[in-house]
N, C-alpha and C. Protein backbone atom coordinates (compact mmCIF):
# COMPACT_ATOMS: atom_id res chain seq x y z
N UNK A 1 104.44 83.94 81.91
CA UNK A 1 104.66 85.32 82.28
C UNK A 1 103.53 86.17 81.70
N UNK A 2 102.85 87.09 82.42
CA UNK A 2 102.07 88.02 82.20
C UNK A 2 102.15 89.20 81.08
N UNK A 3 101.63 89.91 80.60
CA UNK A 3 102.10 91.01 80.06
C UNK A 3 102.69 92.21 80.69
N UNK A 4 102.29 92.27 81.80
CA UNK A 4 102.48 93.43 82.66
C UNK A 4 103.52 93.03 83.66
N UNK A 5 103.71 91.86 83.80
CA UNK A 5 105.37 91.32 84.76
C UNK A 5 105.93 91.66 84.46
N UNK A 6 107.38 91.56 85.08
CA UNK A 6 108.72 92.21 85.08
C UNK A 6 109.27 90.48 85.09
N UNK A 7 109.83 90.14 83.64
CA UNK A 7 110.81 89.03 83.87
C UNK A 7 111.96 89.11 85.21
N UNK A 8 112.32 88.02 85.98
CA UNK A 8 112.72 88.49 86.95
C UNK A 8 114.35 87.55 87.18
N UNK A 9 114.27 87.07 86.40
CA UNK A 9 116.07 86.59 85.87
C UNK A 9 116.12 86.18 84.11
N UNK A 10 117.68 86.33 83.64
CA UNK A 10 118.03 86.34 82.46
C UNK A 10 117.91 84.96 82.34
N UNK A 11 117.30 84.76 81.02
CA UNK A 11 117.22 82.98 80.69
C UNK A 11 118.93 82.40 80.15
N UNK A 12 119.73 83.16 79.67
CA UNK A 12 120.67 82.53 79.95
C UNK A 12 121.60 82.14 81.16
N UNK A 13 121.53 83.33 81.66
CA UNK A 13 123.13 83.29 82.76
C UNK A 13 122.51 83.26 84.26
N UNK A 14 120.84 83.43 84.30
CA UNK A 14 119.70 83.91 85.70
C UNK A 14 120.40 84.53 86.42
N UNK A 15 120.68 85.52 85.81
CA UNK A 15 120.92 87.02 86.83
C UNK A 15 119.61 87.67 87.16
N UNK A 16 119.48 88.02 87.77
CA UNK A 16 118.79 89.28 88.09
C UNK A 16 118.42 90.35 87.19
N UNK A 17 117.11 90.54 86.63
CA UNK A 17 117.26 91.56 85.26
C UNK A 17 116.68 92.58 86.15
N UNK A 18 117.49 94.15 85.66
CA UNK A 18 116.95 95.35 86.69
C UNK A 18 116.45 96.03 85.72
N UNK A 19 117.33 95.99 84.50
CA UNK A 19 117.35 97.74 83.62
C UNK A 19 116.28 97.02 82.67
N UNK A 20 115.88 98.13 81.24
CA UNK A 20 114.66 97.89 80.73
C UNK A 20 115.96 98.13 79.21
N UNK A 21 115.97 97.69 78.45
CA UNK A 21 116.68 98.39 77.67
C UNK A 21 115.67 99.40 76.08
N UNK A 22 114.85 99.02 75.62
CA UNK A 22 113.68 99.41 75.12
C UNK A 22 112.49 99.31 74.93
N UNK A 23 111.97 100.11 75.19
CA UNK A 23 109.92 99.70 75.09
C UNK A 23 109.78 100.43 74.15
N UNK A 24 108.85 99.59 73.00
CA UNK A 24 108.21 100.72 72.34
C UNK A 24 106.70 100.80 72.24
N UNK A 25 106.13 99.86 73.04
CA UNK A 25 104.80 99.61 73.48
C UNK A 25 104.30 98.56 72.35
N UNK A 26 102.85 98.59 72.51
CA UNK A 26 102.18 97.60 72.09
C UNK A 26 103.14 97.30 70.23
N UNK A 27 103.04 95.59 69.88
CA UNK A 27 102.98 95.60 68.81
C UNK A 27 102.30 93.93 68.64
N UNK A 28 101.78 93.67 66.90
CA UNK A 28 101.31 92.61 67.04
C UNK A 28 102.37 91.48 66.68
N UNK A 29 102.32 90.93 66.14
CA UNK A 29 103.30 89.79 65.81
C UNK A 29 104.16 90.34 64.65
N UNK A 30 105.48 90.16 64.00
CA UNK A 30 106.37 90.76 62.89
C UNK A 30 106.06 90.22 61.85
N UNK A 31 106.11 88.39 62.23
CA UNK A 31 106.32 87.39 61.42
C UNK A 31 105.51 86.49 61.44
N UNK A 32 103.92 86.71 62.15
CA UNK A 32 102.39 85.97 61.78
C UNK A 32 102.45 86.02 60.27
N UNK A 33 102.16 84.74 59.73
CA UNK A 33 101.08 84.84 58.65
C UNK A 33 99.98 84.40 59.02
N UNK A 34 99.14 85.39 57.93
CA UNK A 34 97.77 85.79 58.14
C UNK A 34 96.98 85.44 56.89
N UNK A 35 95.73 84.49 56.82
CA UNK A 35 95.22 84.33 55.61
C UNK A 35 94.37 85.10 55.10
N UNK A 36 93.88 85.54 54.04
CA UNK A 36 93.15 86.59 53.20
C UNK A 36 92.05 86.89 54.32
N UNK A 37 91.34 85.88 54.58
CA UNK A 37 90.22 85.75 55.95
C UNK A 37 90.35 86.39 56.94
N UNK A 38 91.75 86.56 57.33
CA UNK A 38 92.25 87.39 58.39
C UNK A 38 92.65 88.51 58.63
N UNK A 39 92.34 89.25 57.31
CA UNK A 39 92.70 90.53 56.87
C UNK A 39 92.03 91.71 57.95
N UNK A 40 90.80 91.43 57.93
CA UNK A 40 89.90 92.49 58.56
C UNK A 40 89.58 91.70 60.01
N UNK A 41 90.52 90.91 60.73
CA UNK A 41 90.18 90.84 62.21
C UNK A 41 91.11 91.34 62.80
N UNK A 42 90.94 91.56 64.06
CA UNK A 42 91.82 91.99 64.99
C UNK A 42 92.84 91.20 65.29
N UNK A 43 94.01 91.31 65.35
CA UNK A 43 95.05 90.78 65.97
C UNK A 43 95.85 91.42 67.13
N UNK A 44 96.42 89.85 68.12
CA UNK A 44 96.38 90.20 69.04
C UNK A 44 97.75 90.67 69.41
N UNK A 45 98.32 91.93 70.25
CA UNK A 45 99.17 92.28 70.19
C UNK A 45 99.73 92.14 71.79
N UNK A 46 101.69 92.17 71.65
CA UNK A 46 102.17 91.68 72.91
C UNK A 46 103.22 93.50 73.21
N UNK A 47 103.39 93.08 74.45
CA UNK A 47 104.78 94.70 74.65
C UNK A 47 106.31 94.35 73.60
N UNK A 48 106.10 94.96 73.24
CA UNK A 48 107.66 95.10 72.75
C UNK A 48 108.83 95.82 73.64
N UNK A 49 108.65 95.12 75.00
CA UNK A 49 109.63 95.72 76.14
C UNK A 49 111.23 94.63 76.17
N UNK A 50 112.10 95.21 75.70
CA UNK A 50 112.96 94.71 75.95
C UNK A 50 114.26 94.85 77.40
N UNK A 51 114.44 93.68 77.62
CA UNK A 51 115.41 93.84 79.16
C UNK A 51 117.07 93.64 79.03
N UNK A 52 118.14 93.93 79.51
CA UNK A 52 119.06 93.35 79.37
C UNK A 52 119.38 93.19 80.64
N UNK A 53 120.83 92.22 80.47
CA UNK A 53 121.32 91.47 81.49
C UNK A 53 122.19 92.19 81.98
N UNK A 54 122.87 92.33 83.02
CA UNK A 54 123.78 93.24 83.41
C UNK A 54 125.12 92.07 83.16
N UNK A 55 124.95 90.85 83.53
CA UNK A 55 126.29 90.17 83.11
C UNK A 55 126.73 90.14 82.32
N UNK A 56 125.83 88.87 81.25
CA UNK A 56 125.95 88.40 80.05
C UNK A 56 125.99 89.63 79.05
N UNK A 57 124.60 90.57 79.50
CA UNK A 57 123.96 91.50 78.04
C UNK A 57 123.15 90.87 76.83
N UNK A 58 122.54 90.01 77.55
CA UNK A 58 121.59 89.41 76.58
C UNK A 58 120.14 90.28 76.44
N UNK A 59 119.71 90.83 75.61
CA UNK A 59 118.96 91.60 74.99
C UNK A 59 117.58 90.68 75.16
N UNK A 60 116.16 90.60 75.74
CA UNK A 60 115.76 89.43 75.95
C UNK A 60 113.90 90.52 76.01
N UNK A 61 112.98 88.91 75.47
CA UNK A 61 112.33 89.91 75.53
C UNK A 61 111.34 89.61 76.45
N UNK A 62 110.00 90.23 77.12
CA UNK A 62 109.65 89.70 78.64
C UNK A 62 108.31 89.09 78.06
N UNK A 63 107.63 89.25 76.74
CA UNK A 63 106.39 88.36 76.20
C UNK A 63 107.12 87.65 75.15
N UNK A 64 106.54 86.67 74.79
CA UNK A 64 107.44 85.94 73.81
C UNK A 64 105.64 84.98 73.20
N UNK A 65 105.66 84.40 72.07
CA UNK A 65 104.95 83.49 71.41
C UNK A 65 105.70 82.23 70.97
N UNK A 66 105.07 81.02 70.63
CA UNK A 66 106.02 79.97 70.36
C UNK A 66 106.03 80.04 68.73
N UNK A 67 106.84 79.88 68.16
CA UNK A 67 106.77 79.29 66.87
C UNK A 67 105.74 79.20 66.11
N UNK A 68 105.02 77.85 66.99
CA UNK A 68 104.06 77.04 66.10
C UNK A 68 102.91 78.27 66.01
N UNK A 69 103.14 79.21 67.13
CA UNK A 69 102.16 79.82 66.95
C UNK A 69 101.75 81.13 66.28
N UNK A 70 103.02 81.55 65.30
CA UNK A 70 103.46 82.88 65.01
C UNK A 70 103.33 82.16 63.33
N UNK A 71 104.10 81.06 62.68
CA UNK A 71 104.29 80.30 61.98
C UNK A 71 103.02 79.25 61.23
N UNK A 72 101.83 79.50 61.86
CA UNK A 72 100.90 78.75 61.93
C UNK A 72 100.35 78.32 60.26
C-alpha cells in the first residue's frame, strides 16, 4: 500500500473502510531505535492516518512498517 492510498477493506472482518477516524499527518517511527550515528540523519516518516471499520471498529492504520524494521 502506498502512502497516499486509501486502504480499501478492514484486515480483520474485510469490510469496506469509508470513514477516516484520525490524521494527524506526517510522523516518523514511535518505537525506531536509532544509533548515536543516526542522530543527525534524516528519518523517514509515514501518515499517521487512522481508519475504522464500520462493523467490527477496528481502529487500523493505512501505512504500517514490519517489526524487523522499526526494531532493528
Amino acid at each position: 500500500m502506498t502512502a497516499n492510498s486509501t486502504p480499501s477493506h478492514c484486515r480483520f472482518c474485510n469490510n469496506k473502510l469509508k470513514h477516516v477516524f484520525v490524521d494527524v499527518g506526517m510522523s516518523p517511527l514511535s518505537n525506531r531505535f536509532i544509533s548515536g550515528d543516526e542522530l543527525n540523519k534524516a528519518e523517514t516518516f509515514y501518515p499517521l492516518k487512522t481508519w475504522i471499520c464500520d462493523q467490527c471498529l477496528l481502529v487500523q492504520l493505512e501505512e504500517f512498517e514490519s517489526p524487523a524494521e522499526i526494531f532493528q
